[in-house]
C-alpha atoms as a PDB file:
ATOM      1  CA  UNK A   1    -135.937  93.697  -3.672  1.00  0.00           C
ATOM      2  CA  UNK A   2    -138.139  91.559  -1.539  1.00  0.00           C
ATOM      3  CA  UNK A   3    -136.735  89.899   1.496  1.00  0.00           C
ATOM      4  CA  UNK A   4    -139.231  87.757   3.803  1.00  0.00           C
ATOM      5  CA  UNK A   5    -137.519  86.090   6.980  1.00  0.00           C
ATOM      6  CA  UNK A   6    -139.081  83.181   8.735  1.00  0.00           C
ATOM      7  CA  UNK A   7    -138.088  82.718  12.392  1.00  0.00           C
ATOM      8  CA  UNK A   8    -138.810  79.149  12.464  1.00  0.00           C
ATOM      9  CA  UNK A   9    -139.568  75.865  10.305  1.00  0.00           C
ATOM     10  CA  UNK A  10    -143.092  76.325  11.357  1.00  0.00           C
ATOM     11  CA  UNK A  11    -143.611  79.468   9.727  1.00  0.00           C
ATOM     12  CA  UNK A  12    -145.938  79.589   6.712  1.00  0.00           C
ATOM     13  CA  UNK A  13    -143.475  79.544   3.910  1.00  0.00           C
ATOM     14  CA  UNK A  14    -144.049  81.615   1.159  1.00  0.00           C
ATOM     15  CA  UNK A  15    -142.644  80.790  -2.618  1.00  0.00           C
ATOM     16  CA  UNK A  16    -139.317  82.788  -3.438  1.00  0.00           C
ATOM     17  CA  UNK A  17    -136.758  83.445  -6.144  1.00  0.00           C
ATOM     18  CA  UNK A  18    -134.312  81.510  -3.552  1.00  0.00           C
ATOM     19  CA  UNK A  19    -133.809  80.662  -0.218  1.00  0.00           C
ATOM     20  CA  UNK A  20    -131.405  81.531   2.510  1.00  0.00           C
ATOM     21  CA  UNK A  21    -131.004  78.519   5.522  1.00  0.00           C
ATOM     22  CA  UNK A  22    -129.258  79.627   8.304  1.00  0.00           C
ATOM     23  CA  UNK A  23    -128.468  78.005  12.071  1.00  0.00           C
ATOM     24  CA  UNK A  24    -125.403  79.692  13.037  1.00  0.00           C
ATOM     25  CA  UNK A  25    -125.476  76.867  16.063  1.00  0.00           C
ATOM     26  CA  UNK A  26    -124.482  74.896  14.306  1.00  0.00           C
ATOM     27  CA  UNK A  27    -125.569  73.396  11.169  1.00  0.00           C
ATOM     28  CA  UNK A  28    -124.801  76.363   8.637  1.00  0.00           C
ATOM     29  CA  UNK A  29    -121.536  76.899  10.098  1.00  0.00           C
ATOM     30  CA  UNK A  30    -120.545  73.655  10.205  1.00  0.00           C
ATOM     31  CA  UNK A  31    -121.823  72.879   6.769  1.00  0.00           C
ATOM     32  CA  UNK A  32    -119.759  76.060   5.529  1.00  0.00           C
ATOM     33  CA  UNK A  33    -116.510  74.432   7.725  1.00  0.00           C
ATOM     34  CA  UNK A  34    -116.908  71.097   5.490  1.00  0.00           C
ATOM     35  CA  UNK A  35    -116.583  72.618   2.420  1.00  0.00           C
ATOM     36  CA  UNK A  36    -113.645  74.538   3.866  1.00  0.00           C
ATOM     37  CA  UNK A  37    -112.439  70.688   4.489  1.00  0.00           C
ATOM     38  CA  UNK A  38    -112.803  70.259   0.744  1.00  0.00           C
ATOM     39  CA  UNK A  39    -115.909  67.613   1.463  1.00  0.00           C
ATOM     40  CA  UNK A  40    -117.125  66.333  -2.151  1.00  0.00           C
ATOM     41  CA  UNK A  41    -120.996  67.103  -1.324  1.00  0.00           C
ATOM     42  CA  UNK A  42    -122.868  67.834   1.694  1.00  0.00           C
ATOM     43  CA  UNK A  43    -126.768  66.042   1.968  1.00  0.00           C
ATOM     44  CA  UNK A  44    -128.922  67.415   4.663  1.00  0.00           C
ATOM     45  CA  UNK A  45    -131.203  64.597   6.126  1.00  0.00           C
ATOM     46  CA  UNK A  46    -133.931  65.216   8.772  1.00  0.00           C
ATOM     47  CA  UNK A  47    -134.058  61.588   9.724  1.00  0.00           C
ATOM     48  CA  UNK A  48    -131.175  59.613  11.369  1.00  0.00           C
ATOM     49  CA  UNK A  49    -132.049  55.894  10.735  1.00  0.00           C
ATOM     50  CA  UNK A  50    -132.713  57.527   6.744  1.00  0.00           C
ATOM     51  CA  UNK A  51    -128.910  58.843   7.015  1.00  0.00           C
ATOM     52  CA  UNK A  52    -127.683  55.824   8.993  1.00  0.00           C
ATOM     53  CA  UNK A  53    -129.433  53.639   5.940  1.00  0.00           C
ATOM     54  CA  UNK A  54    -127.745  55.402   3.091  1.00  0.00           C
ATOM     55  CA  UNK A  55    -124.116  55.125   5.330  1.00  0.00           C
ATOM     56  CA  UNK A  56    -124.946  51.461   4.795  1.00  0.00           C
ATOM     57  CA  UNK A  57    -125.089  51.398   0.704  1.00  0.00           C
ATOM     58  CA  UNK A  58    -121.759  53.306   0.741  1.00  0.00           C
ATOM     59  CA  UNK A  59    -119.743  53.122   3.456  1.00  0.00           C
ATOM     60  CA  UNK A  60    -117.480  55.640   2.389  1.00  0.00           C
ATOM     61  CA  UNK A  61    -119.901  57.839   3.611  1.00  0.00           C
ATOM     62  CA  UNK A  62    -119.118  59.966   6.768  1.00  0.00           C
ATOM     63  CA  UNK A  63    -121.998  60.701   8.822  1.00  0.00           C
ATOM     64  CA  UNK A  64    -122.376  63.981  11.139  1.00  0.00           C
ATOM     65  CA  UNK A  65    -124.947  65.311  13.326  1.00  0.00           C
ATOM     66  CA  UNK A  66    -126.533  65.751  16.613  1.00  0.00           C
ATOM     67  CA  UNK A  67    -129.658  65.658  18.843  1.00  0.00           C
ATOM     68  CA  UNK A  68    -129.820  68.658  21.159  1.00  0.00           C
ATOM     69  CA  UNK A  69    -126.064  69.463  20.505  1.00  0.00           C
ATOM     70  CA  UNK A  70    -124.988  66.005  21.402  1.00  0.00           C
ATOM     71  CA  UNK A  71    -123.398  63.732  18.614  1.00  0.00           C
ATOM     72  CA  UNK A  72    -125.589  60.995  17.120  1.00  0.00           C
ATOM     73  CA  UNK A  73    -124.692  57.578  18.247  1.00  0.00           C
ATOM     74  CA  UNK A  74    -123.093  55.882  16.126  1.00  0.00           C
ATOM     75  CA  UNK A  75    -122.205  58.720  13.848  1.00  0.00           C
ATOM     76  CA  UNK A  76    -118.715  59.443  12.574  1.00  0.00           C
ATOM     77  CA  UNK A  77    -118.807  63.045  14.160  1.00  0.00           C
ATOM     78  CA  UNK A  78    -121.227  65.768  16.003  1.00  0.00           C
ATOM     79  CA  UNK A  79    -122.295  68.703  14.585  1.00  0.00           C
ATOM     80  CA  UNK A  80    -119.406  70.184  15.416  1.00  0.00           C
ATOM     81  CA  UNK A  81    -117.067  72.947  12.815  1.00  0.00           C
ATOM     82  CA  UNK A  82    -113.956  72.932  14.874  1.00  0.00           C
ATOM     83  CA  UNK A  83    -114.580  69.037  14.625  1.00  0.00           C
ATOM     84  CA  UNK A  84    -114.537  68.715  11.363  1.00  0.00           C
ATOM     85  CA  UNK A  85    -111.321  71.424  10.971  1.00  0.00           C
ATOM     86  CA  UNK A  86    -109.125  68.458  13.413  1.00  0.00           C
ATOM     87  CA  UNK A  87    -110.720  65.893  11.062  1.00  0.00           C
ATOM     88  CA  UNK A  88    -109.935  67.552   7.761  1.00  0.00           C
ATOM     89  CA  UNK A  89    -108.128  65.296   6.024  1.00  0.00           C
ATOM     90  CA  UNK A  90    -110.665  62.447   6.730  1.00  0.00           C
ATOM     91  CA  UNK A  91    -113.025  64.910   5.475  1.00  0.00           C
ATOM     92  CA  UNK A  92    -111.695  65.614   1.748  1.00  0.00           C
ATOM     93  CA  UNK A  93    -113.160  64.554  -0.980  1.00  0.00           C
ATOM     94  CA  UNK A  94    -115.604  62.888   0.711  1.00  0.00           C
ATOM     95  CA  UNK A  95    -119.699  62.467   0.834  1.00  0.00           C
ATOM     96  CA  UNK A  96    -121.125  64.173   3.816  1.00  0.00           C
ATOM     97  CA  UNK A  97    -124.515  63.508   5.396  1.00  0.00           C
ATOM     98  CA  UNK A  98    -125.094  65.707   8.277  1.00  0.00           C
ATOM     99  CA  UNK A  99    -129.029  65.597  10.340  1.00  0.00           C
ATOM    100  CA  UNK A 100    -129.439  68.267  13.060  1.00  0.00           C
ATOM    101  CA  UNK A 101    -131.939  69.361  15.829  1.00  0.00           C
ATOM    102  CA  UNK A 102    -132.941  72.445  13.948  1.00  0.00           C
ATOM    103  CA  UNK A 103    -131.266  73.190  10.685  1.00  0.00           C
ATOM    104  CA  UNK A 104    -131.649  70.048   8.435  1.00  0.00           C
ATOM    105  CA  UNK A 105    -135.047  69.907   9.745  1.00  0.00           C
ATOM    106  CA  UNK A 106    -135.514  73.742   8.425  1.00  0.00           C
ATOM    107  CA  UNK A 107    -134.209  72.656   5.132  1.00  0.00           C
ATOM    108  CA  UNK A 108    -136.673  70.103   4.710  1.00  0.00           C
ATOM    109  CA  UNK A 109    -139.297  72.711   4.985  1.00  0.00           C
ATOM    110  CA  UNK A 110    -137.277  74.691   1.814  1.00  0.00           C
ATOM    111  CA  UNK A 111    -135.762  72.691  -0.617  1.00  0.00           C
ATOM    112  CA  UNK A 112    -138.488  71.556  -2.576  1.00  0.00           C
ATOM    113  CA  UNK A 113    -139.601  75.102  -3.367  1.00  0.00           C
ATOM    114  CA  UNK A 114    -136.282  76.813  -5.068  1.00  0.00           C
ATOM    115  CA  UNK A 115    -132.327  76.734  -4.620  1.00  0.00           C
ATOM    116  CA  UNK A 116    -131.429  76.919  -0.796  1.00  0.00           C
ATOM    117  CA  UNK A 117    -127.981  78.460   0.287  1.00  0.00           C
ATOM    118  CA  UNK A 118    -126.433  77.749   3.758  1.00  0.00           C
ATOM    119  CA  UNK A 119    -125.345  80.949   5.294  1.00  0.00           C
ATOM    120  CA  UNK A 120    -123.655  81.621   8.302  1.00  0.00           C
ATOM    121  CA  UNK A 121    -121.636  84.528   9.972  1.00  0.00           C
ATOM    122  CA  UNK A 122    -118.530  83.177   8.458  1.00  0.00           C
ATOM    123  CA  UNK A 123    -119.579  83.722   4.797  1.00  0.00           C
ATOM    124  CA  UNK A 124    -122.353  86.163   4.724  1.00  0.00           C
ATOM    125  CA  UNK A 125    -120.439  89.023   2.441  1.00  0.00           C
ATOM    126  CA  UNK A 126    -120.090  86.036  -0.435  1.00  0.00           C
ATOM    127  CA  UNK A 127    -123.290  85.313  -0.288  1.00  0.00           C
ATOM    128  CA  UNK A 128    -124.934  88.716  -0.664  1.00  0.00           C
ATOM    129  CA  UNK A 129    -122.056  89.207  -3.574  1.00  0.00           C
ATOM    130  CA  UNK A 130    -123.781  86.265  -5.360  1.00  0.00           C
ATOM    131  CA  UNK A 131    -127.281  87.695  -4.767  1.00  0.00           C
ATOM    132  CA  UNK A 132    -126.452  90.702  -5.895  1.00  0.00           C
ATOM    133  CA  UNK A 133    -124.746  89.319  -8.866  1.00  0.00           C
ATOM    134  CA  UNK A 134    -127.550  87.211  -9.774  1.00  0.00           C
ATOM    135  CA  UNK A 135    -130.227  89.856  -9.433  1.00  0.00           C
ATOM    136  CA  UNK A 136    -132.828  87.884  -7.057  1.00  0.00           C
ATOM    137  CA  UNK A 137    -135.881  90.041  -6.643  1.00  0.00           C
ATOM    138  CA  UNK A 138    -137.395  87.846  -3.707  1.00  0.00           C
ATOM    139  CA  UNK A 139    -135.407  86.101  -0.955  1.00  0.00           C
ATOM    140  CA  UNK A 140    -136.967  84.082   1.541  1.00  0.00           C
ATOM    141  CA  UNK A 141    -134.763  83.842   4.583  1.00  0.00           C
ATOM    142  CA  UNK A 142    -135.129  80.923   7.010  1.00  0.00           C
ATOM    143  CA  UNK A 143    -134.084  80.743  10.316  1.00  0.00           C
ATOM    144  CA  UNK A 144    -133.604  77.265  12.089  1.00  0.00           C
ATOM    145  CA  UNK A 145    -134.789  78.502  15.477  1.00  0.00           C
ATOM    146  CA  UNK A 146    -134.589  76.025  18.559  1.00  0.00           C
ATOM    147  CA  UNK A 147    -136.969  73.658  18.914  1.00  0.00           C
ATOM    148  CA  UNK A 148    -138.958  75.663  16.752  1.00  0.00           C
ATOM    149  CA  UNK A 149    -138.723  78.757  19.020  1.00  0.00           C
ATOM    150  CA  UNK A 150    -137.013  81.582  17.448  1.00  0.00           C
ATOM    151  CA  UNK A 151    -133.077  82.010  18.123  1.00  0.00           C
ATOM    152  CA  UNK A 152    -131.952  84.933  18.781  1.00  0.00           C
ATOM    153  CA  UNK A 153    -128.243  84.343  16.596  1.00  0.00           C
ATOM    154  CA  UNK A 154    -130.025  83.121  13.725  1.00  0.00           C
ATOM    155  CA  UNK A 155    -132.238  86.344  13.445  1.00  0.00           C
ATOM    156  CA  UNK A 156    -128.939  88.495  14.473  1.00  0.00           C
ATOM    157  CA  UNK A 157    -127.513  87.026  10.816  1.00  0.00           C
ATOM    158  CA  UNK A 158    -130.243  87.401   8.734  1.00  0.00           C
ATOM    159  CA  UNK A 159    -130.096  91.249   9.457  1.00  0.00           C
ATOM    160  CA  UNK A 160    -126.066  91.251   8.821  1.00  0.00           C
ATOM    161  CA  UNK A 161    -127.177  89.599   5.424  1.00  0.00           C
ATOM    162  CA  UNK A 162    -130.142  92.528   5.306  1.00  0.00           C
ATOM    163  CA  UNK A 163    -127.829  94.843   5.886  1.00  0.00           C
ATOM    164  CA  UNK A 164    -125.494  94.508   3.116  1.00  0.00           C
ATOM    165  CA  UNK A 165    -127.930  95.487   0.516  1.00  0.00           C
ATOM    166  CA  UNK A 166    -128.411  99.348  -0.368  1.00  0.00           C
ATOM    167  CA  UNK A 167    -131.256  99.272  -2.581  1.00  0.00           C
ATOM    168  CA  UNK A 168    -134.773  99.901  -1.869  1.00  0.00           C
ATOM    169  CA  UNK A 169    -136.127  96.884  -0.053  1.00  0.00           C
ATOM    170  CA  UNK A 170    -139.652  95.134   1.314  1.00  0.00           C
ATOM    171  CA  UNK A 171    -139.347  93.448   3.858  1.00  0.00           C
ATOM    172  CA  UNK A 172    -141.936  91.592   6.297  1.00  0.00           C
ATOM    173  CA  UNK A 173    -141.866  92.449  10.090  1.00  0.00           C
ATOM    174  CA  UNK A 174    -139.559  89.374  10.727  1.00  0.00           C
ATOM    175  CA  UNK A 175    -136.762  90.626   8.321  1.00  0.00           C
ATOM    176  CA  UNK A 176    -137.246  94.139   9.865  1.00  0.00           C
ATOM    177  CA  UNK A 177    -136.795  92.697  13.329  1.00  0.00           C
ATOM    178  CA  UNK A 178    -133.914  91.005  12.305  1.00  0.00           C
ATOM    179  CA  UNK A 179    -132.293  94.002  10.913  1.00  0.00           C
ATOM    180  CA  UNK A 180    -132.669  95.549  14.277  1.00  0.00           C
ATOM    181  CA  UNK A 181    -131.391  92.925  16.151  1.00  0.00           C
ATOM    182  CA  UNK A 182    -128.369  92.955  13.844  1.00  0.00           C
ATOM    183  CA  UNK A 183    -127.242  96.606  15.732  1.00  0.00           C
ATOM    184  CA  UNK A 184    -126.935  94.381  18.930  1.00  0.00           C
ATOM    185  CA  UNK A 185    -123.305  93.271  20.048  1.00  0.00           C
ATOM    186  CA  UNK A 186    -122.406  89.867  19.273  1.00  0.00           C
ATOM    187  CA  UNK A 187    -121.733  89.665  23.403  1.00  0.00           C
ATOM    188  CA  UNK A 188    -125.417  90.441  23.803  1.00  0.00           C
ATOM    189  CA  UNK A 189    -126.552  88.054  21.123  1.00  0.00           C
ATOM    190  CA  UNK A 190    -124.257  85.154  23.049  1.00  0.00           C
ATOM    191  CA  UNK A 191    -126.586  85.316  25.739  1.00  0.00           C
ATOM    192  CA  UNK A 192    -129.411  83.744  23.558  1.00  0.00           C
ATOM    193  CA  UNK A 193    -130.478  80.197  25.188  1.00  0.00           C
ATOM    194  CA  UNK A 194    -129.237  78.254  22.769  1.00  0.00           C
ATOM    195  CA  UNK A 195    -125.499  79.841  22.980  1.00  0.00           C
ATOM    196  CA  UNK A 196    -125.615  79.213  27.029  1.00  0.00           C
ATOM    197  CA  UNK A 197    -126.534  75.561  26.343  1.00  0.00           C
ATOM    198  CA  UNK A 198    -123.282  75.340  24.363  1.00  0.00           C
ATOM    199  CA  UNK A 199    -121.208  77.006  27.076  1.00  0.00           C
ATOM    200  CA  UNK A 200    -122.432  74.562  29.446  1.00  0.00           C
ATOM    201  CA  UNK A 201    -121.890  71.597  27.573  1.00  0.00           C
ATOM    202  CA  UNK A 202    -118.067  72.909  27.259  1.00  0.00           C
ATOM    203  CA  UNK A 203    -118.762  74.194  23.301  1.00  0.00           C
ATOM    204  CA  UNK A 204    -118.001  77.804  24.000  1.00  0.00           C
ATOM    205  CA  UNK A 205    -114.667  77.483  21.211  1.00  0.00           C
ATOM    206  CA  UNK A 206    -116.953  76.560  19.034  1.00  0.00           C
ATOM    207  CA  UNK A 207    -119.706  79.151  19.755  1.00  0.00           C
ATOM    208  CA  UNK A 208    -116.862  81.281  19.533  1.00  0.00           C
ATOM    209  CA  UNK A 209    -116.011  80.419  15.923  1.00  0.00           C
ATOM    210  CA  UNK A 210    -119.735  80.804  14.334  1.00  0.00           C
ATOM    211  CA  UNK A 211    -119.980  83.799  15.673  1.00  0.00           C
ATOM    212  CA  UNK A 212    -116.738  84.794  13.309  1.00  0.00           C
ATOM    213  CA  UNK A 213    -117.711  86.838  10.113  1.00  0.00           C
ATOM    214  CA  UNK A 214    -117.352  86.994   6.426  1.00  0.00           C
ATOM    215  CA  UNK A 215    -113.674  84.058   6.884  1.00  0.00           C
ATOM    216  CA  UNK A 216    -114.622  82.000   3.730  1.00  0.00           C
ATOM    217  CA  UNK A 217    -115.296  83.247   0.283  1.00  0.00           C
ATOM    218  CA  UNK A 218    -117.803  80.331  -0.353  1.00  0.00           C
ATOM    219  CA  UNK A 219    -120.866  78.625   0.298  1.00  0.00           C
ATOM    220  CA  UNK A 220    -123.052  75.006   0.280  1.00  0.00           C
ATOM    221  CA  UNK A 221    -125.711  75.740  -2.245  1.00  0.00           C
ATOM    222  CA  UNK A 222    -128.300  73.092  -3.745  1.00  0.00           C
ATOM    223  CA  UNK A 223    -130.437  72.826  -6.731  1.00  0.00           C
ATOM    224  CA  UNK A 224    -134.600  72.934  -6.394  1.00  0.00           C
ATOM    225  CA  UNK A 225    -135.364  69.629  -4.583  1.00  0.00           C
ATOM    226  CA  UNK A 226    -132.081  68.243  -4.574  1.00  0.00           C
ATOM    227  CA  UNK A 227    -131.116  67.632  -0.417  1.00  0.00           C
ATOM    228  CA  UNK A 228    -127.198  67.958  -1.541  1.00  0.00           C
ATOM    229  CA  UNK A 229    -124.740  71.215  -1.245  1.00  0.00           C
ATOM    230  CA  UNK A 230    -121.927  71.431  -3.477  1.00  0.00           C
ATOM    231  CA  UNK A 231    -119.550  74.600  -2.716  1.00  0.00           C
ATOM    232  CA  UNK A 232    -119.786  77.346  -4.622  1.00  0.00           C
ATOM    233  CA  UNK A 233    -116.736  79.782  -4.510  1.00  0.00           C
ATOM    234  CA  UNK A 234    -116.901  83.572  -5.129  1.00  0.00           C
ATOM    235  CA  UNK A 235    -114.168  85.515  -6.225  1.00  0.00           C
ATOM    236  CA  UNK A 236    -111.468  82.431  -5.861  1.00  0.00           C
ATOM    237  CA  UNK A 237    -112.619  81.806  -2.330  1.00  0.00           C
ATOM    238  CA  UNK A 238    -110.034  80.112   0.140  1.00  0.00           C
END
């Protein structure tokens, strides 16, 4: 198996079997938390006045999202998991749109090319299961970054996810990095810039909580050039 990582959206992105998004702070994690709040569907949108615009055709819409970790104004919520666990039942059933700093804006780089699944550190052991189940042959990993710097957290779970496959694999200098990085202690990888902007902006429950592994036995997965997530649930999920 073939597994390329990209550190940041402005990587040159290759073209892949399927695609892994990850931003542990937040966007994947709180992506994965809204399907654990039973959301119907969860768009990714790069652009706020775009996301504001479609919360205007339907306004039973509920937007999320943030600009450099601070909630959008006028938005129904941040980009916040623990958020969206206090605001669960608001949350069912419903159509999320969420735009981010650094995750949604990965995604737009990705979803055009191939199936994108958002992975975080609380449901990285389902998604390997479904890789492996599906017999991928080329994975192309990409990491949000900040800013489009590289984040240390985001490369820390791409080598968890790495590391949970046995066979033979190829793997670009990025993924090998990552895979090192992934032998580091989580208190080590909480010292990454973007985790000590959290703290200081009072977020360290929720830093605390993406940083939590393997709680949900599901996923937000969408089809080639579709910008929506539906869950997808292995083994009965929760």
């Amino acid at each position: 198996m073939k597994i390329n990582v990209y550190n940041t959206p402005t990587d040159d992105v290759k073209q892949h079997d399927i695609y892994i998004l990850i931003d542990i702070l937040r966007a994947t994690s709180t992506i994965t938390t809204l399907f654990y709040c039973e959301a119907k569907k969860v768009s990714l949108f790069g652009d706020i006045e775009k996301a504001k615009q479609q919360k205007e055709k339907d306004n039973n819409i509920i937007l999320t999202g943030e600009r450099n970790a601070i909630k959008v104004e006028g938005f129904d919520y941040g980009n916040s998991p623990l958020e969206m666990i206090l605001n669960k039942n608001d949350i069912k059933n419903k159509e999320i749109i969420i735009t981010t700093t650094n995750g949604t804006k990965a995604f737009q780089k990705i979803y055009e090319k191939g199936e994108v699944i958002a992975l975080s550190n609380l449901n990285i052991k389902s998604i390997y299961e479904y890789i492996e189940n599906k017999n991928y042959n080329d994975i192309g990993v990409m990491c949000a970054g900040t800013n489009n710097n590289l984040s240390l957290e985001d490369i820390y779970a791409a080598g968890k996810f790495i590391n949970f496959f046995k066979k033979d694999l190829i793997l670009n200098d990025s993924a090998k990095l990552a895979l090192n990085i992934s032998n580091q202690s989580k208190d080590y990888i909480k010292k990454s810039d973007h985790s000590q902007r959290l703290i200081k902006l009072g977020l360290i429950e929720d830093l605390n909580y993406c940083f939590e592994e393997n709680v949900y036995n599901f996923f937000g997965k969408s089809k080639k050039g579709e910008k929506s997530m539906y869950k997808h649930i292995i083994n009965g999920g929760v």
